[in-house]
Protein backbone atom coordinates (compact mmCIF):
# COMPACT_ATOMS: atom_id res chain seq x y z
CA UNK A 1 -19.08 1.31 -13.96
CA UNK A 2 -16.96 -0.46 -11.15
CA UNK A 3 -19.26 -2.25 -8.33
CA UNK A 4 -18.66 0.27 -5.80
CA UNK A 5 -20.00 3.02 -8.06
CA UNK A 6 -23.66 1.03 -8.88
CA UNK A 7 -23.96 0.81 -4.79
CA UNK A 8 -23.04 4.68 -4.53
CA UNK A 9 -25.16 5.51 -7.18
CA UNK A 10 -28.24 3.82 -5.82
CA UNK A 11 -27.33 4.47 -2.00
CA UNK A 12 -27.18 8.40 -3.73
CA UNK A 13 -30.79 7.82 -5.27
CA UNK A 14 -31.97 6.41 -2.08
CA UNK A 15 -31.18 8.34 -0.08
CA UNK A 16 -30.84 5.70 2.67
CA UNK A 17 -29.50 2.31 3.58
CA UNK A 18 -32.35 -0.19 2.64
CA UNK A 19 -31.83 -3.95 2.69
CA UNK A 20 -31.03 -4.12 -1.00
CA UNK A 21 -28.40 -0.97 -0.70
CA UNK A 22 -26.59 -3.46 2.36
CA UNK A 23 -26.84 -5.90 0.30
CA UNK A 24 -24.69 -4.91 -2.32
CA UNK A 25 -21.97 -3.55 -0.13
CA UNK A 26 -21.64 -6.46 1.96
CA UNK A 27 -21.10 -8.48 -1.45
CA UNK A 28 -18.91 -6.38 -2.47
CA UNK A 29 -16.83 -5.49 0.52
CA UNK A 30 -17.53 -8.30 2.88
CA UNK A 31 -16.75 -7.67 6.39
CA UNK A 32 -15.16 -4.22 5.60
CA UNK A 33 -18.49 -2.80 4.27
CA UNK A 34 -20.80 -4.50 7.53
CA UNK A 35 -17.74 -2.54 10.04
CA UNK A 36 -18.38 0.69 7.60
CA UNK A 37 -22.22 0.72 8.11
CA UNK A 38 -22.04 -0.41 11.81
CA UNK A 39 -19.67 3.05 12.03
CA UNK A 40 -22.78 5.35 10.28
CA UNK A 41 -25.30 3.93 12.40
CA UNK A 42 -23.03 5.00 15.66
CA UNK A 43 -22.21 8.22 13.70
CA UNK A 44 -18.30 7.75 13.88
CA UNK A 45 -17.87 9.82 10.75
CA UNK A 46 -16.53 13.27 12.14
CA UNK A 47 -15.58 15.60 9.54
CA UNK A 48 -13.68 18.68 10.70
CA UNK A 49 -12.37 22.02 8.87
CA UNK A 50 -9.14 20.24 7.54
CA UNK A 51 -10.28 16.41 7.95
CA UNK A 52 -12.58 14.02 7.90
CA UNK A 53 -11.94 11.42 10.62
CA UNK A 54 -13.58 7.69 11.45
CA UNK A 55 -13.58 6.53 14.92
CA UNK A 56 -12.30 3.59 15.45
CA UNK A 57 -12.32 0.90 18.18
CA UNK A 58 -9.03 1.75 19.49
CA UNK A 59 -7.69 5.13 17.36
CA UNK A 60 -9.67 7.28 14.95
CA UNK A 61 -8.76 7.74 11.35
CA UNK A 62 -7.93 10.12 8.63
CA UNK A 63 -9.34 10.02 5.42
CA UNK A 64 -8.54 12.40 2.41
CA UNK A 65 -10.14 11.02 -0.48
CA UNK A 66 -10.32 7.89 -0.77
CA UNK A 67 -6.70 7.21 1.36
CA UNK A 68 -7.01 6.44 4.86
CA UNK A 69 -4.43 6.35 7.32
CA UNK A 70 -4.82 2.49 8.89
CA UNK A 71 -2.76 -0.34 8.77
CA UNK A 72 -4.85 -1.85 6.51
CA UNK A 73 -4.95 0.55 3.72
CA UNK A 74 -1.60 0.51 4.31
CA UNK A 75 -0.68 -2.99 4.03
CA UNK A 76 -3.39 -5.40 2.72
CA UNK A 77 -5.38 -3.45 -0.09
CA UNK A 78 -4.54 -3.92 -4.13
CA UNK A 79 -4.24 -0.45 -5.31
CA UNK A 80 -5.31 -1.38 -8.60
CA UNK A 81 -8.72 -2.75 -7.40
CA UNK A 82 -11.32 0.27 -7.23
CA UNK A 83 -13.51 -1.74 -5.11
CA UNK A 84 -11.11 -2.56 -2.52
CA UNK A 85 -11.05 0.19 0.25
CA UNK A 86 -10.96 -0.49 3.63
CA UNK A 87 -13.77 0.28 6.45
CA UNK A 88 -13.01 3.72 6.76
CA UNK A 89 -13.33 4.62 3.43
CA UNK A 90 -16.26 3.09 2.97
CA UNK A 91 -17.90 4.69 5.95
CA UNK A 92 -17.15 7.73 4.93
CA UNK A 93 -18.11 7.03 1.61
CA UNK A 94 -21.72 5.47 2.34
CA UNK A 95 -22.36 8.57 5.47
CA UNK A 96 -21.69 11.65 2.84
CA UNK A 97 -24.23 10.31 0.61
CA UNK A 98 -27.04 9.36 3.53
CA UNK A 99 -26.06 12.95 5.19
CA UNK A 100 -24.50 11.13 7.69
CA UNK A 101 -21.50 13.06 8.87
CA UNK A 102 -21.43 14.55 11.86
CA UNK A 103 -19.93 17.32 11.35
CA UNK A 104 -17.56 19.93 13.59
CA UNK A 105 -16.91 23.28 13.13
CA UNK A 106 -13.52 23.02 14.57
CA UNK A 107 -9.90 22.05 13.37
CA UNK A 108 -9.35 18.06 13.85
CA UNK A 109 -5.62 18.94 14.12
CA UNK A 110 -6.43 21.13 17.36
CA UNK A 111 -8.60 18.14 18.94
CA UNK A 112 -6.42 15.73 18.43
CA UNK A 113 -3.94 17.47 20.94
CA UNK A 114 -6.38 16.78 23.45
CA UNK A 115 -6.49 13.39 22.60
């Protein structure tokens, strides 16, 4: 069991972010897992009919899986490390299993024209 399942499996069992839950995510993901749970508490997880977005500072973000479409998915992360995701991910990640996604009954592609 890889670090980032033990904190999904106890953030599933909780339920909740407690201190301990934090705890473990910010060991294990550092600054990219205090950005992920600063992005649930604003509820910038949007998931649409045919995505599920994170709202970034300056641009908003796919995710499918556990791919994202930022720069630093992109460029900085080992793809052979399970536990490193970036920010996005992990929001989306940590929100699903605190029913924390806001979700839209709407297309994401059809918003994002208005954008």
């Amino acid at each position: 069991m890889t670090a980032v399942d033990e904190w999904r499996a106890a953030l599933s069992e909780a339920g909740e972010l407690s201190p301990d839950i934090v705890d473990r995510i910010t060991t294990v993901h550092g600054s990219r897992g205090v950005r992920a749970i600063e992005a649930v508490a604003e509820d910038r997880v949007k998931e649409y009919e045919d995505f599920t977005v994170v709202v970034g500072h300056s641009d908003e973000y796919v995710i499918e899986g556990e791919a994202c479409t930022c720069e630093d998915a992109s460029y900085n992360l080992d793809p052979d490390d399970p536990t490193d995701l970036c920010w996005h991910v992990l929001a989306v990640l940590i929100a699903r299993e605190i029913d924390a996604v806001d979700h839209h009954d709407m297309f994401y592609s059809e918003v994002r024209d208005f954008l």
